[in-house]
N, C-alpha and C. Protein backbone atom coordinates (compact mmCIF):
# COMPACT_ATOMS: atom_id res chain seq x y z
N UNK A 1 -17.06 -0.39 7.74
CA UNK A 1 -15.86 -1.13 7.38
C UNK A 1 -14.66 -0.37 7.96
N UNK A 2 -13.63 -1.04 8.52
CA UNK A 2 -12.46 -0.68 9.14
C UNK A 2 -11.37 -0.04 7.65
N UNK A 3 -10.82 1.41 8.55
CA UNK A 3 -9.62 1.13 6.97
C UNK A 3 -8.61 0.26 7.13
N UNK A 4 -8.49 -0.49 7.71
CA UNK A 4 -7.52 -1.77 7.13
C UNK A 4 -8.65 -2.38 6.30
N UNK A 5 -9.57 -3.20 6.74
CA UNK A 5 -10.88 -3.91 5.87
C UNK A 5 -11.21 -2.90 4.26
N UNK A 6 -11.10 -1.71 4.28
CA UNK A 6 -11.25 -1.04 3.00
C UNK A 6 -10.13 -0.96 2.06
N UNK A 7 -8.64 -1.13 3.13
CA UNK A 7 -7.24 -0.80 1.94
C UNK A 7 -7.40 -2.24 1.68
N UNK A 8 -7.40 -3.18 2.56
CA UNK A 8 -7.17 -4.36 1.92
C UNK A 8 -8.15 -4.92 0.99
N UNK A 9 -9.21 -4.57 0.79
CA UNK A 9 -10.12 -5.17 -0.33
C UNK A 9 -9.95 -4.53 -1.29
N UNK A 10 -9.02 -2.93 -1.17
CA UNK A 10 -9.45 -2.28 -2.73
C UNK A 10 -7.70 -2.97 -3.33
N UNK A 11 -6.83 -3.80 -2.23
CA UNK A 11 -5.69 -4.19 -2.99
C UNK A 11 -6.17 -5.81 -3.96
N UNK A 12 -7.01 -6.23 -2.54
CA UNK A 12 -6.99 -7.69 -3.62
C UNK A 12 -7.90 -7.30 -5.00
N UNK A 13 -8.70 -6.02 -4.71
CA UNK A 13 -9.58 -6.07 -6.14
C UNK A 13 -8.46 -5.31 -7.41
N UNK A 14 -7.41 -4.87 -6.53
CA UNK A 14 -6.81 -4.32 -8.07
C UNK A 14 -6.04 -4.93 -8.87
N UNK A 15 -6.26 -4.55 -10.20
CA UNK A 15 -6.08 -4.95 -11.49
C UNK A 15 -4.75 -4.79 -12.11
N UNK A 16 -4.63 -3.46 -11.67
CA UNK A 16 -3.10 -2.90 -12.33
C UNK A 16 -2.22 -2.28 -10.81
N UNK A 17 -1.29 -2.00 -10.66
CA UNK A 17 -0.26 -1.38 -9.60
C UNK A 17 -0.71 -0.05 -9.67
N UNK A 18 -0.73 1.08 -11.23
CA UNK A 18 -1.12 2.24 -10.80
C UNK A 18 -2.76 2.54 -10.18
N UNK A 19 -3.33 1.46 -10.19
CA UNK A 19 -4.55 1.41 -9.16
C UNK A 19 -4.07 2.31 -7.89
N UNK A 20 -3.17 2.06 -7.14
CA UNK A 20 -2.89 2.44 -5.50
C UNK A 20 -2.80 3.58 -5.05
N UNK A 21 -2.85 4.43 -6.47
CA UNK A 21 -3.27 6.06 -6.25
C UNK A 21 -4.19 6.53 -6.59
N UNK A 22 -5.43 5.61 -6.67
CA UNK A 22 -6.74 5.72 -6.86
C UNK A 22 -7.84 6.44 -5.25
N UNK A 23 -6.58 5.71 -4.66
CA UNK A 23 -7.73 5.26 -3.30
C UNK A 23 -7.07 6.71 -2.35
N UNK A 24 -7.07 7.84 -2.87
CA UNK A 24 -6.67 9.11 -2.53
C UNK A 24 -7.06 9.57 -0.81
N UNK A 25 -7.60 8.51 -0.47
CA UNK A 25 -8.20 9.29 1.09
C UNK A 25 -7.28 8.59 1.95
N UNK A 26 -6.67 7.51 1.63
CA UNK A 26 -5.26 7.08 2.40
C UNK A 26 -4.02 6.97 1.80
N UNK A 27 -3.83 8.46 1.30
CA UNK A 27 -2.74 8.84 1.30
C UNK A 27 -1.26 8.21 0.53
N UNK A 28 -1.68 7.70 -0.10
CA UNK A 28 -1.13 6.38 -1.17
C UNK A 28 0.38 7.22 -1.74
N UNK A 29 1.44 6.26 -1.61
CA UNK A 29 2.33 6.76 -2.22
C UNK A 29 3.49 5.38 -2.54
N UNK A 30 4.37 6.28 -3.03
CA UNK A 30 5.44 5.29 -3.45
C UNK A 30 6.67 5.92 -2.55
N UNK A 31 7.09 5.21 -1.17
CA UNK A 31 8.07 5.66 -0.93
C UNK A 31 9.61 5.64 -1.22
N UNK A 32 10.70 6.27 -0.77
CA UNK A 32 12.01 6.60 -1.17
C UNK A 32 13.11 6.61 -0.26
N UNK A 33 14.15 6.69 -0.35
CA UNK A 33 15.40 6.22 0.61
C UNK A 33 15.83 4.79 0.58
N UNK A 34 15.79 4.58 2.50
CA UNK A 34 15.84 2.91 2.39
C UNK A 34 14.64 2.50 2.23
N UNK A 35 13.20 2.97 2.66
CA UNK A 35 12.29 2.13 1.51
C UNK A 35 12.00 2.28 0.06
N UNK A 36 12.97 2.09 -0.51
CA UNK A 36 12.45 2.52 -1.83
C UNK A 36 11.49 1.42 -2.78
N UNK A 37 10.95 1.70 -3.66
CA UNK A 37 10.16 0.53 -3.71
C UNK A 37 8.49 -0.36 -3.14
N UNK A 38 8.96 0.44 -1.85
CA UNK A 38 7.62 0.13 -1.18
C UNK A 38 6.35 1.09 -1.12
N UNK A 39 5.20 0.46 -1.47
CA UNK A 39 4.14 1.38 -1.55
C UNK A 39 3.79 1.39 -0.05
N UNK A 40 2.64 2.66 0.08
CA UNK A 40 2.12 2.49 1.64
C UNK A 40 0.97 3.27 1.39
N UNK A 41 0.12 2.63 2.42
CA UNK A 41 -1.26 3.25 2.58
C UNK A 41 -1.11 3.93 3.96
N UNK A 42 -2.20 5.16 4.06
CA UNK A 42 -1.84 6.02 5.86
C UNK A 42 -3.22 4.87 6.43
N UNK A 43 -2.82 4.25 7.88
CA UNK A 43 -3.95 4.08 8.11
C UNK A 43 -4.31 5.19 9.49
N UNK A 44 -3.38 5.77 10.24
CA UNK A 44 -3.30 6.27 11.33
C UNK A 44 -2.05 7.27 10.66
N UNK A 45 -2.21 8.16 12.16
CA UNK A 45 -1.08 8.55 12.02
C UNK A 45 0.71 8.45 11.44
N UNK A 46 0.08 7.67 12.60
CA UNK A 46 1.49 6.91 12.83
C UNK A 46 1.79 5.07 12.15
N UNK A 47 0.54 4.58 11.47
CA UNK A 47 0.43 3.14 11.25
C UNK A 47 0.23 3.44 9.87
N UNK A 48 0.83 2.40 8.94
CA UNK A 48 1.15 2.02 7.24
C UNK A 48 0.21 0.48 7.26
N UNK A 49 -0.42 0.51 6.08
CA UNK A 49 -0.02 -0.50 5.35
C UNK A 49 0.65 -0.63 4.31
N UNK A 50 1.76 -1.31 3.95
CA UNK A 50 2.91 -1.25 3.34
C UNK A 50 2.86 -2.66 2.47
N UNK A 51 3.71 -2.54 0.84
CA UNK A 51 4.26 -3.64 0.58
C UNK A 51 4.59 -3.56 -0.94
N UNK A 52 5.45 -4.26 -1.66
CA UNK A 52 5.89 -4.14 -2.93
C UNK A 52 5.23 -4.72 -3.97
N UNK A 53 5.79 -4.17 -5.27
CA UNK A 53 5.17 -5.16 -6.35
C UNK A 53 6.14 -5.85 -7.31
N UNK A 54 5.99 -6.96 -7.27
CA UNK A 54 6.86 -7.85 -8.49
C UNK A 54 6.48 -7.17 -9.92
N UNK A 55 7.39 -6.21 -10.32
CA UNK A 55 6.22 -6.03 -12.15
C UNK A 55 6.90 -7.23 -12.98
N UNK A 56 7.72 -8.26 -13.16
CA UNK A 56 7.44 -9.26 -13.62
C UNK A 56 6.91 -10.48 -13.76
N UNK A 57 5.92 -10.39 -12.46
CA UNK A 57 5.15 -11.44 -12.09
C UNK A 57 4.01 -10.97 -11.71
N UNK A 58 3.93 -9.30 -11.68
CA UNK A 58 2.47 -9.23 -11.36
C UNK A 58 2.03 -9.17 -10.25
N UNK A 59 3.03 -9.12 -8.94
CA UNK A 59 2.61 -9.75 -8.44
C UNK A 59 3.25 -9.00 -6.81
N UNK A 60 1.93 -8.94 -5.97
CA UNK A 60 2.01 -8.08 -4.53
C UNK A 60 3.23 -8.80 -3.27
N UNK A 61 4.36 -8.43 -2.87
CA UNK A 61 4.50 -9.27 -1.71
C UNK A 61 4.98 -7.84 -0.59
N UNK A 62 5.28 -8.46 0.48
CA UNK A 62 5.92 -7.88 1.70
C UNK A 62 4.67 -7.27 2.15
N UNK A 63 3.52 -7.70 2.00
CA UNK A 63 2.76 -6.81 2.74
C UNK A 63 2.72 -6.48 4.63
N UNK A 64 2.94 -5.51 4.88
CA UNK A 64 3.01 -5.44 6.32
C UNK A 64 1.83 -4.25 7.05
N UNK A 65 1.71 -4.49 8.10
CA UNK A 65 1.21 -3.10 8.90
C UNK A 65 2.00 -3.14 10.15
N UNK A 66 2.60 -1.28 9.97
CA UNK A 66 3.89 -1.20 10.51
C UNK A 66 3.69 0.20 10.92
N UNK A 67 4.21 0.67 12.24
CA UNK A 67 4.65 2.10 12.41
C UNK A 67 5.50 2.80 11.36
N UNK A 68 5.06 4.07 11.64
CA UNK A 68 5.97 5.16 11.06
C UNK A 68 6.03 6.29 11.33
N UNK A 69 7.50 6.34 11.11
CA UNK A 69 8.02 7.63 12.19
C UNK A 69 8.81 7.55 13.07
């Protein structure tokens, strides 16, 4: 399985938001500054998968895969 194919199945399977620091081998965080807000997974070096959470709806959007750096 690809890690995009592994971050993205362990997002649609999660249950709760603090799930996303479960998945410790890509590097999971909550970033700060002008992204604040946005979670990100490492998939590469230099490549994220990225995206926010509604906590009043529950609910995942902005998902992207994006450089960084």
């Amino acid at each position: 399985m690809t890690k995009i194919s592994d971050i993205m199945a362990f997002v649609i399977d999660m249950e709760d938001i603090d799930e996303v620091f479960a998945l410790h081998k890509y590097k999971p965080h909550l970033m700060n500054g002008g992204c604040a807000g946005t979670y990100s997974f490492q998939v590469t070096t230099i490549w994220r998968i990225t995206f926010k959470h509604n906590a009043d709806e529950d609910e995942l959007y902005d998902l992207d895969y994006e450089g960084y750096h």
